[in-house]
N, C-alpha and C. Protein backbone atom coordinates (compact mmCIF):
# COMPACT_ATOMS: atom_id res chain seq x y z
N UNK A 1 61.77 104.82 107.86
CA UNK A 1 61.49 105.24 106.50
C UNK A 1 62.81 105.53 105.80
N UNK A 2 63.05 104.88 104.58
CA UNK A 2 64.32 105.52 103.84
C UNK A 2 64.31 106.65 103.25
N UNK A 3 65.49 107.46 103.48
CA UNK A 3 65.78 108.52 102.77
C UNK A 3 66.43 108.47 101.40
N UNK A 4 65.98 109.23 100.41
CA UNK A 4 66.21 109.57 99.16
C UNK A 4 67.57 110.72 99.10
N UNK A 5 68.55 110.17 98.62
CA UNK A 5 69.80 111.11 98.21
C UNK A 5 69.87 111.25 97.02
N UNK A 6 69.38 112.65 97.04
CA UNK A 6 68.92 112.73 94.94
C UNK A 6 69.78 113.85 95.18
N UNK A 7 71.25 113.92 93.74
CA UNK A 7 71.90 115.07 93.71
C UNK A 7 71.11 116.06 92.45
N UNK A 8 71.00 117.18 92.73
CA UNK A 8 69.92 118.05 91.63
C UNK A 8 70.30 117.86 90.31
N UNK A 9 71.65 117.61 89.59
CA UNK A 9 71.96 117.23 88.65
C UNK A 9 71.89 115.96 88.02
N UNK A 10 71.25 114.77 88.54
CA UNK A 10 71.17 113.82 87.90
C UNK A 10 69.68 113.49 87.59
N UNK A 11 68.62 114.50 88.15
CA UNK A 11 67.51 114.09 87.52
C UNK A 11 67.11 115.52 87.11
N UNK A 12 66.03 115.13 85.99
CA UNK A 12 64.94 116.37 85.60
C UNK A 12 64.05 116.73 86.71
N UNK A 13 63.70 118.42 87.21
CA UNK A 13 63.25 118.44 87.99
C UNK A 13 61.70 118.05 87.83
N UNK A 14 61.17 117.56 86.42
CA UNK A 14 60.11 117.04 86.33
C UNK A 14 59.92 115.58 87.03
N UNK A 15 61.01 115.25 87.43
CA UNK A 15 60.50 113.78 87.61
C UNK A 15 60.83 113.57 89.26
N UNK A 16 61.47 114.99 90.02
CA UNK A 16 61.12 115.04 91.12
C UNK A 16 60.36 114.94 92.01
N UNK A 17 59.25 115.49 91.82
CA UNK A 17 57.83 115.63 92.48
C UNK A 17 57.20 114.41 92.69
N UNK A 18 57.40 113.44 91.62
CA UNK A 18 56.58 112.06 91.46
C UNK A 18 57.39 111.30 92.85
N UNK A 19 58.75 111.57 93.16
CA UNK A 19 59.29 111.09 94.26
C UNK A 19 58.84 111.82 95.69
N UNK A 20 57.89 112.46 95.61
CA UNK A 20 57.47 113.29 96.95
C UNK A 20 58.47 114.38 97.33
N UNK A 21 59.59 115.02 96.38
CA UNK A 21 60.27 115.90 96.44
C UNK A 21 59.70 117.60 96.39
N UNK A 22 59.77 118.18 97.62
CA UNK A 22 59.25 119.65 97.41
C UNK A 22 60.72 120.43 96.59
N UNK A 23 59.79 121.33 95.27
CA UNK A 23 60.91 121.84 94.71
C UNK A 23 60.38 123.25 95.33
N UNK A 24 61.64 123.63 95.61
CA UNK A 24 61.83 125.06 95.74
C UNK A 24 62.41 126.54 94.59
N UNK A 25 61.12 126.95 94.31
CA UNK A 25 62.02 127.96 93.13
C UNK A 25 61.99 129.50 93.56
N UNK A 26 62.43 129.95 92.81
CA UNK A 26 63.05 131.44 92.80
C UNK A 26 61.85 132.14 91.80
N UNK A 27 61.10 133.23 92.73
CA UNK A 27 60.57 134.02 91.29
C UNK A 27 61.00 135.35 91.95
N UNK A 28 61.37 135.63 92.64
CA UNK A 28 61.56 136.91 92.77
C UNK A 28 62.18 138.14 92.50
N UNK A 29 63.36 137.80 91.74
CA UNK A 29 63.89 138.46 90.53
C UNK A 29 63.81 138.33 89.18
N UNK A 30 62.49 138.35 89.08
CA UNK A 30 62.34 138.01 87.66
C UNK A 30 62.58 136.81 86.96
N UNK A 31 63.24 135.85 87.64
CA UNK A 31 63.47 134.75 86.91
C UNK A 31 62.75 133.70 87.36
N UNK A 32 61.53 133.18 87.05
CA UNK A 32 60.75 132.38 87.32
C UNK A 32 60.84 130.91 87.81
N UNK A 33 62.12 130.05 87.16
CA UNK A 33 62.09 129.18 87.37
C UNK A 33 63.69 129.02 87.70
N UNK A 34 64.26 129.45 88.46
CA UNK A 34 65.48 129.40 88.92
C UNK A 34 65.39 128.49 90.24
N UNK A 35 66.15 127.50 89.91
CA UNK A 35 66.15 126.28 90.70
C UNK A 35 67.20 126.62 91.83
N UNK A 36 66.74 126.35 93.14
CA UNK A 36 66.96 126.39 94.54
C UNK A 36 67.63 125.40 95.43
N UNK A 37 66.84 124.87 95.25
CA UNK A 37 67.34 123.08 95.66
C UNK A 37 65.97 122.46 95.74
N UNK A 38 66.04 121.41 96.34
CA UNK A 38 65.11 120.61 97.14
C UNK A 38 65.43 119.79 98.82
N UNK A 39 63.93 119.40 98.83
CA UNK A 39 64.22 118.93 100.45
C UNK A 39 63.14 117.76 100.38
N UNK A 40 63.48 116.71 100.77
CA UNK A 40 62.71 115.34 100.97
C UNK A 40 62.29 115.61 102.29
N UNK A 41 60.70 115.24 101.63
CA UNK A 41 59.61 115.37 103.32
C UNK A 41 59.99 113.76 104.28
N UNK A 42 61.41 113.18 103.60
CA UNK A 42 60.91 111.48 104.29
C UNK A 42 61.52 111.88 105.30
N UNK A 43 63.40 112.92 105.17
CA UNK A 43 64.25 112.36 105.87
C UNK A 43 64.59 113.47 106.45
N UNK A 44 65.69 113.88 107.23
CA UNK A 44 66.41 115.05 107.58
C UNK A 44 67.61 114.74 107.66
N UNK A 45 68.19 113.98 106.58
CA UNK A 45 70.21 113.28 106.34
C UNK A 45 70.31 114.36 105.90
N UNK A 46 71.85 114.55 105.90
CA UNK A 46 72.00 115.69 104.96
C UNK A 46 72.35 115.38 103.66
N UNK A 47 72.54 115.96 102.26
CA UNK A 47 72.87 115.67 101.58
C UNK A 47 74.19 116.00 100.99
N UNK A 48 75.05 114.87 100.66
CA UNK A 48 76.31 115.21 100.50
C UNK A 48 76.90 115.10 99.14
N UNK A 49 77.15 115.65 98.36
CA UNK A 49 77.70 116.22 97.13
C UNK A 49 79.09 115.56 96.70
N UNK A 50 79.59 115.10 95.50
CA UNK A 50 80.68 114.74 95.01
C UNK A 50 81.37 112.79 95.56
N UNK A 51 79.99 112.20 95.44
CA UNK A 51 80.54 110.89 95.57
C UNK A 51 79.62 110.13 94.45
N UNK A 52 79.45 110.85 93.49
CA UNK A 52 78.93 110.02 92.42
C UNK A 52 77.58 109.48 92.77
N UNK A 53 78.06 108.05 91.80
CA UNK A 53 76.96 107.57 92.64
C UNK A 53 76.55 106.21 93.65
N UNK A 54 78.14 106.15 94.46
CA UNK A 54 78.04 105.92 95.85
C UNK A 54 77.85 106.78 96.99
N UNK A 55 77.47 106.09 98.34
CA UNK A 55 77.21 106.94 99.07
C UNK A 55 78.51 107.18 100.31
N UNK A 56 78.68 107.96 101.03
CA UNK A 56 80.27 108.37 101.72
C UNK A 56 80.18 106.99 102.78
N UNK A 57 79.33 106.12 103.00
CA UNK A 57 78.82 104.90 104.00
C UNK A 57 79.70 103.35 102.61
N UNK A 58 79.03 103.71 101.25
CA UNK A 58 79.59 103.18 100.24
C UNK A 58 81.50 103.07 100.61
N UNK A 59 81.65 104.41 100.27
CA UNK A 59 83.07 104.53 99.99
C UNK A 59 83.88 104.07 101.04
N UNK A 60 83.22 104.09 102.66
CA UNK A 60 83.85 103.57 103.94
C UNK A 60 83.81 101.75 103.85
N UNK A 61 82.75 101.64 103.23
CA UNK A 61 82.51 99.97 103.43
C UNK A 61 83.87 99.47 102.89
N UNK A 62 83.78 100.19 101.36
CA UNK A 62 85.37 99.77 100.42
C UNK A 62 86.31 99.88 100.94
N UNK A 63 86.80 101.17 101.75
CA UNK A 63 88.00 100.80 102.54
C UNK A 63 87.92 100.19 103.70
N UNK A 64 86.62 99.43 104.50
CA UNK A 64 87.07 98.65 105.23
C UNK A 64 86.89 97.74 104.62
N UNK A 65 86.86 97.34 103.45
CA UNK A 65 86.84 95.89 102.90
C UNK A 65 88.35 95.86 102.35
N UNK A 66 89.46 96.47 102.10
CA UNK A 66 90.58 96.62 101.49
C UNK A 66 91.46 96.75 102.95
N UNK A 67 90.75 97.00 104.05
CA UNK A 67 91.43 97.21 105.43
C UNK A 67 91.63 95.63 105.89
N UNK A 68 90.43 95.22 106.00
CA UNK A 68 90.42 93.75 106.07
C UNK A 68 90.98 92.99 105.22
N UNK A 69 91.29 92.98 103.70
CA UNK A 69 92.16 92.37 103.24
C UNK A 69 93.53 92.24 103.76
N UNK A 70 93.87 93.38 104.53
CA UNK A 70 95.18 93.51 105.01
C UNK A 70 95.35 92.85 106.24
N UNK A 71 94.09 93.03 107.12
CA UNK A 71 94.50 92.14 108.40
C UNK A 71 94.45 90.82 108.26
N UNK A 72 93.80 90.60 107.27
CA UNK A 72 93.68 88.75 106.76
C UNK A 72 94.96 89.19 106.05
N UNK A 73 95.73 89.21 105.10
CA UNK A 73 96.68 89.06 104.82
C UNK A 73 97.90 88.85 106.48
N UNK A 74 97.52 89.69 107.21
CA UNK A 74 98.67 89.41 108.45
C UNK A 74 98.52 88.57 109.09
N UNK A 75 97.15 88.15 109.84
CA UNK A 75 96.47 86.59 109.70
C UNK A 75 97.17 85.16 109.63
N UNK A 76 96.88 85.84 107.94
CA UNK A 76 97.51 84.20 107.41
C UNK A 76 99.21 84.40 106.80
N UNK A 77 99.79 85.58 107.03
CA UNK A 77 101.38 85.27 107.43
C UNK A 77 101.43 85.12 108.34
N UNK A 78 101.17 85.50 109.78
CA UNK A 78 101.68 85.07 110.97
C UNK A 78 101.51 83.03 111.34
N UNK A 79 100.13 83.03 110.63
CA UNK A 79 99.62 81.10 110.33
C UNK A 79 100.77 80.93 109.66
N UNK A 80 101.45 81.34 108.96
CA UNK A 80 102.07 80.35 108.14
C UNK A 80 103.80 80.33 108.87
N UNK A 81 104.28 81.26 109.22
CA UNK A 81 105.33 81.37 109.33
C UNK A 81 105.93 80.56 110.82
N UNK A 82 104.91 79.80 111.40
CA UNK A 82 105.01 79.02 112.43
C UNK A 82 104.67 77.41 111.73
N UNK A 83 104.20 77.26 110.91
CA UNK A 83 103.95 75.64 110.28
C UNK A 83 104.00 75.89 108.81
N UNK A 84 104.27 76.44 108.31
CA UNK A 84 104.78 76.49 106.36
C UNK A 84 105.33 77.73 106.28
N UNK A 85 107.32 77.97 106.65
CA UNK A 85 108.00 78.42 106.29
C UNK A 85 108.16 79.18 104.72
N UNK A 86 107.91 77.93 103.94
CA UNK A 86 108.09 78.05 102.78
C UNK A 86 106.66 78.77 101.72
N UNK A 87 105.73 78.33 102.17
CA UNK A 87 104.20 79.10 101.93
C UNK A 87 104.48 80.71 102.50
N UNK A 88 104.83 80.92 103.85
CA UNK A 88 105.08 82.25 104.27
C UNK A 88 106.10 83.31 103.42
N UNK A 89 107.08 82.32 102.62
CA UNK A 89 108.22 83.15 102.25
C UNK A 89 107.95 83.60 101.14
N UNK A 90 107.09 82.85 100.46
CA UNK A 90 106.23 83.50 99.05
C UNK A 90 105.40 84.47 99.23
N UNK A 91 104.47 84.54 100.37
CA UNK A 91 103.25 85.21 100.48
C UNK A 91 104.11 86.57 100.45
N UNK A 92 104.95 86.70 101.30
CA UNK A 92 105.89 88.12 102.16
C UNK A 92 106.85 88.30 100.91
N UNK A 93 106.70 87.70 100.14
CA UNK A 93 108.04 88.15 98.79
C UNK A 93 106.67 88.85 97.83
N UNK A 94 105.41 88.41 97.47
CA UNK A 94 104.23 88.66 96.94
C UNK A 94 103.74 90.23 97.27
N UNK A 95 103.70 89.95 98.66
CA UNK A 95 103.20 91.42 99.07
C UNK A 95 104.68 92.49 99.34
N UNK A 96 105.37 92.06 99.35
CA UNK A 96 106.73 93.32 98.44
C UNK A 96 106.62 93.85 97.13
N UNK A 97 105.98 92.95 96.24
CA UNK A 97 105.70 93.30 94.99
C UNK A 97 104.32 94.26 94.42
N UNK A 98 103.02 93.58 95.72
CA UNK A 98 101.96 93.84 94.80
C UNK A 98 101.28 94.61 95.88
N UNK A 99 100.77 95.71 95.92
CA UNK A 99 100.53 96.81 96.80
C UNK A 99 98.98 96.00 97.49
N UNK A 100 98.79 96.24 98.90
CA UNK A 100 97.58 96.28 99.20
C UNK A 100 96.37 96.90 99.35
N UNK A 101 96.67 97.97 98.69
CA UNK A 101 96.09 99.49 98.67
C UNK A 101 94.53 98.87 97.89
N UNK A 102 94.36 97.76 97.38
CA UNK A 102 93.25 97.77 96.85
C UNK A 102 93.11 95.89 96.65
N UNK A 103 91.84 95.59 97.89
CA UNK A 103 92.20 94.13 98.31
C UNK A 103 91.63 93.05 97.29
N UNK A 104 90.25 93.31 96.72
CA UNK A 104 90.44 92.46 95.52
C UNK A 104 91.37 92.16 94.60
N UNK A 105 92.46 93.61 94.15
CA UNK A 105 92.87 93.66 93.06
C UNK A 105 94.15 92.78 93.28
N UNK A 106 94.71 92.47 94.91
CA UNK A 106 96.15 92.11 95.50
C UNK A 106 95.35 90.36 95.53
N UNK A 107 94.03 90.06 95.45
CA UNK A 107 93.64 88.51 95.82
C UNK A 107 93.64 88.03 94.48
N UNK A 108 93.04 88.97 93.78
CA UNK A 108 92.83 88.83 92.23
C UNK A 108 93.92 88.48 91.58
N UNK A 109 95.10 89.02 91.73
CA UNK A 109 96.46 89.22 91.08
C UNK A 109 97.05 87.76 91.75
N UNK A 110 97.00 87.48 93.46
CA UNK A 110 97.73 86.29 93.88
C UNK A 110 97.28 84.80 93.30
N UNK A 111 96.02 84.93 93.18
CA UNK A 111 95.04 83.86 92.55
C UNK A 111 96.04 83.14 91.42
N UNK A 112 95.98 84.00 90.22
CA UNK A 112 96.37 83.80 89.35
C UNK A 112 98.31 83.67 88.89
N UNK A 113 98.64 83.21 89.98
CA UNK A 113 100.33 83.11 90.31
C UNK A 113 100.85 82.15 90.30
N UNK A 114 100.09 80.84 90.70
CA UNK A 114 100.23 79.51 90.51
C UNK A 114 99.22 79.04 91.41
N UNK A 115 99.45 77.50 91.09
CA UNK A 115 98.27 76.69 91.91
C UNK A 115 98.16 76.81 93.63
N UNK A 116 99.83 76.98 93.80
CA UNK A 116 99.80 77.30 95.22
C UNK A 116 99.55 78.50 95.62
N UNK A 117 99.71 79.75 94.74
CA UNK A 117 98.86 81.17 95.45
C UNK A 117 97.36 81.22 95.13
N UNK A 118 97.44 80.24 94.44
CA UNK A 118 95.78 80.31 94.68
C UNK A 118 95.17 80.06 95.66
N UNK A 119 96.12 78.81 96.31
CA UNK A 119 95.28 78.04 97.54
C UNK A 119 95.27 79.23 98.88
N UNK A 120 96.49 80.38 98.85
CA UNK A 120 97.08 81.11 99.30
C UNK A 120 95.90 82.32 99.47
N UNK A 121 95.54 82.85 98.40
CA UNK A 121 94.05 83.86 98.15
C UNK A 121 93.41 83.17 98.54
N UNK A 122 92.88 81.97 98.61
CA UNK A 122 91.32 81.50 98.91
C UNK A 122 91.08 81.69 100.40
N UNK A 123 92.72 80.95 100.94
CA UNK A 123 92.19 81.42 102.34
C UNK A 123 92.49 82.66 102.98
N UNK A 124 93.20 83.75 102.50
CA UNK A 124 93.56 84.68 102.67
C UNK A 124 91.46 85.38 102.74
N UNK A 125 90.68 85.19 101.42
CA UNK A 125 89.20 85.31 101.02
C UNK A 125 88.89 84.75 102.63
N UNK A 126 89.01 83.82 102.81
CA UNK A 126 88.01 83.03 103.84
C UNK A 126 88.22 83.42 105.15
N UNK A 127 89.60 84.14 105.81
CA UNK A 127 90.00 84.59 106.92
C UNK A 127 89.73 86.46 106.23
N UNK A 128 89.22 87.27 105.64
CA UNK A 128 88.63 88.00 105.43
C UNK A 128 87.27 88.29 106.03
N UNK A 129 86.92 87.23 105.44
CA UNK A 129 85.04 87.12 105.76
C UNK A 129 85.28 86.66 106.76
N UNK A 130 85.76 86.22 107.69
CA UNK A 130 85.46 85.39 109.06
C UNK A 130 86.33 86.78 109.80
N UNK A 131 86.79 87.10 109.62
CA UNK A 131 87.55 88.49 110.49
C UNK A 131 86.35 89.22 110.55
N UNK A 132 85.73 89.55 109.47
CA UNK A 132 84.78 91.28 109.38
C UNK A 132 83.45 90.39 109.84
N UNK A 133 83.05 89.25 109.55
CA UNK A 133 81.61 88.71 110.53
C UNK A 133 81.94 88.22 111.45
N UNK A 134 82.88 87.99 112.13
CA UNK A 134 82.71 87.51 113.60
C UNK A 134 83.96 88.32 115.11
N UNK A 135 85.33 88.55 114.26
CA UNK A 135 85.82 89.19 115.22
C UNK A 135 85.98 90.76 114.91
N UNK A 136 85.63 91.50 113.84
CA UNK A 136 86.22 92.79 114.05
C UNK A 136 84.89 93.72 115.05
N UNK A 137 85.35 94.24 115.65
CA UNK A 137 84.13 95.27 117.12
C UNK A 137 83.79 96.28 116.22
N UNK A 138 82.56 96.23 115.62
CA UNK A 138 81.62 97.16 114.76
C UNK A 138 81.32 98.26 115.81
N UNK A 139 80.42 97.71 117.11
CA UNK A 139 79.92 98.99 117.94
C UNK A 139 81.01 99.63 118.45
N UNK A 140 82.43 99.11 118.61
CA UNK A 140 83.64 99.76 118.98
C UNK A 140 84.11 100.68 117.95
N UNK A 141 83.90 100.31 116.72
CA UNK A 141 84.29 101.12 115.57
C UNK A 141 83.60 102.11 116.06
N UNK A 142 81.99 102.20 115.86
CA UNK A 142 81.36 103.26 115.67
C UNK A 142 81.53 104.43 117.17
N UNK A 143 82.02 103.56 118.36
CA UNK A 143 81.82 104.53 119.53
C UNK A 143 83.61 105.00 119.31
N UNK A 144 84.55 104.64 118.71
CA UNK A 144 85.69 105.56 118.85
C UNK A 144 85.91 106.23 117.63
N UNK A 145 85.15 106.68 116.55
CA UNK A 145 84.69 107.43 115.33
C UNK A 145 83.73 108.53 115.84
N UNK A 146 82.97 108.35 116.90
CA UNK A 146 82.17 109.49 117.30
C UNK A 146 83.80 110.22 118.21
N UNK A 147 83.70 109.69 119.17
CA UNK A 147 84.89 110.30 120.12
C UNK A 147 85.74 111.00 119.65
N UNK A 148 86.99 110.00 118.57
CA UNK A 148 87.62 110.82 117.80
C UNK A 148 87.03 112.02 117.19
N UNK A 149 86.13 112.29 116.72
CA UNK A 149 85.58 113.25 116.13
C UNK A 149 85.31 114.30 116.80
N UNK A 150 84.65 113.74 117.83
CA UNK A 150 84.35 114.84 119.07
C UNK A 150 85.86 115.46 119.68
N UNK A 151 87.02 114.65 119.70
CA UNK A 151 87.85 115.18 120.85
C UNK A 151 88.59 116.27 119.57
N UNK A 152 89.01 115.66 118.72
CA UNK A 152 89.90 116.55 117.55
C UNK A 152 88.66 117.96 116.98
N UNK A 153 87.56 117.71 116.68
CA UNK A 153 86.43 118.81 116.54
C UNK A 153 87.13 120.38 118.01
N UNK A 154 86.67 119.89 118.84
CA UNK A 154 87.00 120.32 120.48
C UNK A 154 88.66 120.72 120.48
N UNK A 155 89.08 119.93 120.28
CA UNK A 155 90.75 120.24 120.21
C UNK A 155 90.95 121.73 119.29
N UNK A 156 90.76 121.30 118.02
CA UNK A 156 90.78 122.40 117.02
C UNK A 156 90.35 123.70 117.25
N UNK A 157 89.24 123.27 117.94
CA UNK A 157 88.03 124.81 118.29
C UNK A 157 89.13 125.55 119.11
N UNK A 158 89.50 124.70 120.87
CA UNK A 158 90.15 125.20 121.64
C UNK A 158 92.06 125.96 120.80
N UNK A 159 92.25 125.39 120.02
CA UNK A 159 93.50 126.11 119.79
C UNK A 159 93.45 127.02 118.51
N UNK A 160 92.33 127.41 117.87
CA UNK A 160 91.41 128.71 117.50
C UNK A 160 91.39 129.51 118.13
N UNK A 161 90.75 129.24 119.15
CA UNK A 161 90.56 130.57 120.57
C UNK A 161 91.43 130.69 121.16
N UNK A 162 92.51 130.21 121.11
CA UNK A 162 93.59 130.01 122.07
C UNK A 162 94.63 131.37 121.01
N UNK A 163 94.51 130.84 120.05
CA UNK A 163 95.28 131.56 118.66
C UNK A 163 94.72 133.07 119.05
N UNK A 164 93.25 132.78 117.87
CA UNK A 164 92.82 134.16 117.96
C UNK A 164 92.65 134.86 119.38
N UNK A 165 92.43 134.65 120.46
CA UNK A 165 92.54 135.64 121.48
C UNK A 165 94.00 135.94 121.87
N UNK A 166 94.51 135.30 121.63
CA UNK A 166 96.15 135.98 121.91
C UNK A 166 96.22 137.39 121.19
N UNK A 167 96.27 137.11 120.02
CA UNK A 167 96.60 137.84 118.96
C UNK A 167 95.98 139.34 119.42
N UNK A 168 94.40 138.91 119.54
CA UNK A 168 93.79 140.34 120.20
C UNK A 168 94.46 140.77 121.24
N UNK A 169 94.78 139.64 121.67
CA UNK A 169 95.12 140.67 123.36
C UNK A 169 96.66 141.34 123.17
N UNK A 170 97.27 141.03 122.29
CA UNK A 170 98.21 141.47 122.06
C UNK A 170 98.44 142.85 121.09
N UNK A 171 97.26 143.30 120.38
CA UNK A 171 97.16 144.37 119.67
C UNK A 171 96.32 145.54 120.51
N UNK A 172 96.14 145.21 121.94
CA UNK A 172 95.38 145.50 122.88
C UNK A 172 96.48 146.45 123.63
């Protein structure tokens, strides 16, 4: 079943309910209709605040789609710099100039450079999409994103307690 990520400010709470949304209000100090939050009977996600209106799964896709521009960009310099010297020396003078921080905007920009960076973006585009559907390890992503999380979570905790009990034992 999909879950509904409704932030309380973008709808009327009249038009909540029609979505199967339980509203929760406040009467107990006198103020009758003092809004609480809500809770969707579909799901139990949590709801996360301040990404507009993408979702934090949204905003990861974009930077691995701007991540992958970059490994296809290394890709197709390392292709070139073994059989078109001269194709390679443009691409690597290109990306000195034009940041990769944002991968449409660096394909978008090469496109339009001449006939030969065009040919240059297209396949730079095509070793993109063939990187992220066939070789990059998705279930590897996701099992060293839990781990990491878990070991640095655990790490942190332990040198908290490590901190704060010193300290006590030392005013001890």
């Amino acid at each position: 079943m999909e879950c509904i990520n409704l932030a309380p400010s973008r709808l009327p709470l009249s038009s909540l309910g029609s979505l199967g949304v339980r509203i929760r209000r406040d009467s107990s100090r006198g103020q009758s209709n003092r809004f609480l939050g809500f809770r969707s009977p579909r799901c139990n996600k949590m709801f996360v605040p301040g990404f507009g209106e993408a979702s934090p799964e949204a905003k990861a896709a974009k930077g691995l789609q701007d991540f992958f521009t970059y490994v296809a960009v290394k890709i197709v310099l390392a292709q070139l710099q073994s059989y078109n010297p001269e194709a390679y020396e443009e691409l690597m003078e290109f990306t000195s100039s034009h940041s990769l921080k944002d991968g449409d905007k660096f394909c978008r920009t090469l496109m339009r450079q001449s006939p030969r960076h065009k040919g240059l973006a297209l396949r730079i585009l095509e070793v993109r999409s063939a990187y992220s559907k066939t070789d990059f390890e998705w279930e590897n992503l996701k099992n060293l994103a839990f781990k990491m999380v878990d070991e640095s979570n655990t790490k942190l905790m332990r040198e908290y307690v490590l901190e704060t009990s010193h300290l006590e034992n030392e005013e001890q």
